[in-house]
Protein backbone atom coordinates (compact mmCIF):
# COMPACT_ATOMS: atom_id res chain seq x y z
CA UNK A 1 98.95 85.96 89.87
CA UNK A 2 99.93 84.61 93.19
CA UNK A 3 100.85 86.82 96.14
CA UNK A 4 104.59 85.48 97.03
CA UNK A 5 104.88 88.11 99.86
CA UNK A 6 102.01 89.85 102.01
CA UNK A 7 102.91 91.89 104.57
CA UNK A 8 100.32 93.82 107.40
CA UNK A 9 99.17 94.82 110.28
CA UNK A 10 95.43 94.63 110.82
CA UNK A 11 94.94 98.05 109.57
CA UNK A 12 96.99 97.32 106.24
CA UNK A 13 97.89 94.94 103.64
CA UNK A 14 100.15 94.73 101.56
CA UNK A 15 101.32 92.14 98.65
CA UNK A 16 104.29 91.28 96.61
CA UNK A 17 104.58 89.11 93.27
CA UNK A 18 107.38 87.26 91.97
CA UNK A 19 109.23 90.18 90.47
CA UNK A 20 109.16 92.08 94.37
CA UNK A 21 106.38 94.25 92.61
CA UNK A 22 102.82 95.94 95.14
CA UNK A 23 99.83 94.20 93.88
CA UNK A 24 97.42 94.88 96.51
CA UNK A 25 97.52 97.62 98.95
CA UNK A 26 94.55 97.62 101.42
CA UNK A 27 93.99 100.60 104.17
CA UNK A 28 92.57 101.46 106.36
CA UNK A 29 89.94 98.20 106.20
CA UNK A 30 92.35 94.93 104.99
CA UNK A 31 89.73 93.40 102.15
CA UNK A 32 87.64 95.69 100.86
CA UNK A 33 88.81 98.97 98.42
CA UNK A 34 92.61 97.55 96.93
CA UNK A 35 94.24 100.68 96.55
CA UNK A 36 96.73 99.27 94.30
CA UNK A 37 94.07 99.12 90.91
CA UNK A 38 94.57 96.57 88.54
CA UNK A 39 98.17 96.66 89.19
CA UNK A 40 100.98 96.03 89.56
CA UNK A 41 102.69 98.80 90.95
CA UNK A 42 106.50 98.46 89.56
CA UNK A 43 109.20 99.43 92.00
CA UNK A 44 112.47 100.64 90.48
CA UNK A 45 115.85 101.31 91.78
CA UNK A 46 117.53 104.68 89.92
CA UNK A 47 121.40 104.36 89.95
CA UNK A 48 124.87 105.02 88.19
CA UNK A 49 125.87 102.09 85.65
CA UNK A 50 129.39 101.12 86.55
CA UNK A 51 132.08 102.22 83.86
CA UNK A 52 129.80 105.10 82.53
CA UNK A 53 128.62 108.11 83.27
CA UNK A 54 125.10 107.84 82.68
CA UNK A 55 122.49 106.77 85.14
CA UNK A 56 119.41 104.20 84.48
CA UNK A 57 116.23 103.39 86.13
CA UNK A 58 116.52 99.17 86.66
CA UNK A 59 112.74 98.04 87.65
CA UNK A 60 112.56 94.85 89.80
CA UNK A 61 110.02 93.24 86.79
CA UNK A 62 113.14 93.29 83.97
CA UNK A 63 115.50 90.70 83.26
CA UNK A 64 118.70 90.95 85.25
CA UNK A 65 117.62 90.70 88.88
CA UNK A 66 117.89 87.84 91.00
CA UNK A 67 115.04 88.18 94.05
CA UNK A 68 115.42 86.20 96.99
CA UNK A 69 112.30 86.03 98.74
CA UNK A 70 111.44 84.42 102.22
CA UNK A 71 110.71 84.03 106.20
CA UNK A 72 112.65 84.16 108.10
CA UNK A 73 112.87 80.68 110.28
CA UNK A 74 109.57 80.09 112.81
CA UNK A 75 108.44 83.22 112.21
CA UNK A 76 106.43 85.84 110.53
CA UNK A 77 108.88 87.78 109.32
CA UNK A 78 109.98 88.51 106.02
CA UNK A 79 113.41 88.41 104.51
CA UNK A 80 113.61 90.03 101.14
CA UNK A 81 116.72 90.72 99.00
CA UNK A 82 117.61 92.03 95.57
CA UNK A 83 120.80 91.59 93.36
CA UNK A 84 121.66 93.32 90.18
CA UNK A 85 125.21 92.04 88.65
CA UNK A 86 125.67 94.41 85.95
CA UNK A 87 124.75 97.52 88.06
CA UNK A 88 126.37 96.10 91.09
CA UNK A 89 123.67 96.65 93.33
């Protein structure tokens, strides 16, 4: 699977799929043991659902989320954002 997002700094590296999820995590030597396994490593937002009174765990890799991924104009930075309708996140 492609690596949409990789972030580091000489000393680390990591990278992001599609779905905003880790799928390779290199310290303290970028390119040799990935930390992250055979990944991925899901990342999950716990929250109130609005109009209840229960609480849910939303991960980034289910249906539902719309990921905005970029740079941020002539540069290295990254620019990621995450929107959840029905949990109005």
């Amino acid at each position: 699977m492609p690596r949409d997002i990789p972030v580091g700094n000489g000393q680390m590296l990591v990278t992001f799929d599609n779905r905003y999820q880790i799928r390779d995590l290199y310290f303290p030597h970028v390119g040799q043991e990935n930390h992250a396994g055979a990944g991925p490593c899901r990342f999950g937002v716990h929250c109130d659902v609005p109009g209840t009174n229960r609480r849910q765990l939303a991960w980034t890799s289910e249906n539902g989320w719309h990921i905005r991924q970029r740079y941020l104009l002539d540069t290295l930075t990254t620019s990621v954002s995450l929107e959840h309708r029905d949990l109005c996140l």
